[in-house]
Protein backbone atom coordinates (compact mmCIF):
# COMPACT_ATOMS: atom_id res chain seq x y z
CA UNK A 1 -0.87 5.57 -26.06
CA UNK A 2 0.28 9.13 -25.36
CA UNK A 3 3.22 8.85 -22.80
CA UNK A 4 1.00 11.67 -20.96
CA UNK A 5 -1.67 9.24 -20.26
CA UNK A 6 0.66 6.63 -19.14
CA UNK A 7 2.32 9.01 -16.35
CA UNK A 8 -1.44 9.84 -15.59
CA UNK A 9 -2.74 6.29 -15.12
CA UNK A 10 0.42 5.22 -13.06
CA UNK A 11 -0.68 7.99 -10.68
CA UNK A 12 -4.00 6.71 -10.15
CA UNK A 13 -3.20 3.51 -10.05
CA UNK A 14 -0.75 4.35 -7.34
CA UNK A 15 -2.81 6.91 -5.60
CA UNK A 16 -5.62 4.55 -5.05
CA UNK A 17 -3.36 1.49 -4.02
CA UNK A 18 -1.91 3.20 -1.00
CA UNK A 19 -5.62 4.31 -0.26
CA UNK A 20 -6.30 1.11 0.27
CA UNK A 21 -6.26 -0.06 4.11
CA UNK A 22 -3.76 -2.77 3.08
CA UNK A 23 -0.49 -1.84 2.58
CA UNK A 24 -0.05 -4.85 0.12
CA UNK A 25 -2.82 -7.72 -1.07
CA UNK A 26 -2.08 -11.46 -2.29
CA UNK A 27 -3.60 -13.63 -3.56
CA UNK A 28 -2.46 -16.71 -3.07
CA UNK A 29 -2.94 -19.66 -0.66
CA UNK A 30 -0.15 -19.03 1.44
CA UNK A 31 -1.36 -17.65 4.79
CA UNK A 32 2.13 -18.11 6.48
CA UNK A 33 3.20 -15.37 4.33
CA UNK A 34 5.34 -12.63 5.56
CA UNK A 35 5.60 -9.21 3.91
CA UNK A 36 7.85 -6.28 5.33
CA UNK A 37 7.68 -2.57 3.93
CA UNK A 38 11.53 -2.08 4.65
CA UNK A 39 11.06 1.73 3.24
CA UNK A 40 13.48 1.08 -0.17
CA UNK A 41 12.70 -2.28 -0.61
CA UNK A 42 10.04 -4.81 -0.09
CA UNK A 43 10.66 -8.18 1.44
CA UNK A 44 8.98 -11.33 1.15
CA UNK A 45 9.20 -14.43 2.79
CA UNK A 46 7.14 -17.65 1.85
CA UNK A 47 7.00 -21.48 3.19
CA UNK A 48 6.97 -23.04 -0.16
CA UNK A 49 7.70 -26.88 0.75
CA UNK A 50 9.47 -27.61 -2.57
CA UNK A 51 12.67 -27.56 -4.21
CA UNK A 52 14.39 -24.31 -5.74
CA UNK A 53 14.57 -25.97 -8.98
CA UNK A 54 10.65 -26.19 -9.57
CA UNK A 55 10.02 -22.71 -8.83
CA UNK A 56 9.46 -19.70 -11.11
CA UNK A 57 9.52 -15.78 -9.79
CA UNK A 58 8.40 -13.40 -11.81
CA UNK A 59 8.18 -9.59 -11.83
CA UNK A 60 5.00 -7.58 -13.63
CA UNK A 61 5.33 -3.84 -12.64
CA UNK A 62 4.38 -3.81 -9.15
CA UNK A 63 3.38 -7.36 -8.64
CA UNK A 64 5.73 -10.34 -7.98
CA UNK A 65 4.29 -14.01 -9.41
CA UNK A 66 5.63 -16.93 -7.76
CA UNK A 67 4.74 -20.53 -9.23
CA UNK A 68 5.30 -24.18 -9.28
CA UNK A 69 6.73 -25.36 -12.41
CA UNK A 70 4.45 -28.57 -11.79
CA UNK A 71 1.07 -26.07 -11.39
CA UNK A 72 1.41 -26.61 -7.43
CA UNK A 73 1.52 -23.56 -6.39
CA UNK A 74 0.51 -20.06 -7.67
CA UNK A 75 0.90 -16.89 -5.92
CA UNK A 76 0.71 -13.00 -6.69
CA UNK A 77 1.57 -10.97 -4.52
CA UNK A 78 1.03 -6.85 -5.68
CA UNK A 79 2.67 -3.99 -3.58
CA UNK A 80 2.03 -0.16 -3.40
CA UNK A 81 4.95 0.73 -5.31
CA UNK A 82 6.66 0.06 -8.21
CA UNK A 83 9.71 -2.60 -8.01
CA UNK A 84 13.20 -2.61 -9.84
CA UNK A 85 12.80 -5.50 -11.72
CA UNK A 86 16.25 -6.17 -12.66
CA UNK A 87 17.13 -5.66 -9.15
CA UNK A 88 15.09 -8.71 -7.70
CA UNK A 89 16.32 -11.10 -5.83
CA UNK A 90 15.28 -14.58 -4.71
CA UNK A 91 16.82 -16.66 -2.20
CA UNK A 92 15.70 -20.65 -0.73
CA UNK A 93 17.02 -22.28 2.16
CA UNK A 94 15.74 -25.66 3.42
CA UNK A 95 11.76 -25.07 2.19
CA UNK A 96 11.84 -21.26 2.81
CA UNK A 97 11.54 -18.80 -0.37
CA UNK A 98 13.04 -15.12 0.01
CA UNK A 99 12.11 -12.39 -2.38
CA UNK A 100 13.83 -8.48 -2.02
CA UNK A 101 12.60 -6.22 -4.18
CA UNK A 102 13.94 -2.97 -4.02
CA UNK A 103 11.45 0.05 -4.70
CA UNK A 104 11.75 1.94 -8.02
CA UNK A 105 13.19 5.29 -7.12
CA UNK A 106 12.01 8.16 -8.98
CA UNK A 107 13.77 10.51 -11.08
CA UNK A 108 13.68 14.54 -12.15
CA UNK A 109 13.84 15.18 -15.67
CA UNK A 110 15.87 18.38 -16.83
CA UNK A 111 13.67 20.17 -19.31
CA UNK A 112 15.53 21.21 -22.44
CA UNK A 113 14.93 24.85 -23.91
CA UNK A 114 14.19 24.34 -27.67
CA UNK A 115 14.94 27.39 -30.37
C-alpha cells in the first residue's frame, strides 16, 4: 500500500475518532474504569481483582488490550490518538492495574532537493 494512502487513512481515522462525542470508547466489562486525557499521555486505571502475573497488556496502534491469561477478563480500550508503544507502562498494586501511555508526538520531515 502506497505510504500516501497510509498517511491519508490515519487522518480519517483520526479525524473521525475525535468527532466522536466520546473522547475514548471500551469495550470491556469493567465499568469502574477510569480514563484521564492528561494532554501527552493517557492514563488508565482498572480494578482487575487478580494477580499481576496472570495479566497480559498489549498495545495495537491506538488501542490498549488488557487480558486474563486464564480467559477471565478481556478488555480494549481505543483512544483518540496514537500511543508510543515502547513507551507504555503498566503498574499493579494490591488488585489495581495502571496503564500510562504517552501520546505519539508528531514529527516535520525536511524535504530533500534532488538534482
Amino acid at each position: 500500500m502506497a505510504i500516501w494512502f497510509k498517511d491519508f487513512e490515519r487522518a480519517f481515522d483520526e479525524f473521525f475518532e475525535d468527532a466522536l462525542l466520546s473522547r475514548w470508547r471500551r469495550t470491556a466489562d469493567w465499568h469502574d474504569a477510569i480514563v484521564r486525557d492528561c494532554g501527552d499521555r493517557f492514563e488508565l486505571e482498572l480494578s482487575v481483582g487478580v494477580e499481576p502475573e496472570g495479566l497480559e497488556v498489549e498495545v495495537i496502534g491506538n488501542e490498549i488490550v488488557v487480558r486474563h491469561r486464564g480467559g477471565k477478563l478481556d478488555g480494549q480500550f481505543r483512544f483518540p490518538a496514537s500511543i508510543e508503544s515502547d513507551s507504555v507502562r503498566a503498574r499493579w498494586s494490591e488488585g489495581m492495574l495502571q496503564i500510562i501511555a504517552p501520546k505519539r508526538r508528531s514529527r516535520r520531515v525536511p524535504v530533500e532537493k534532488l538534482g
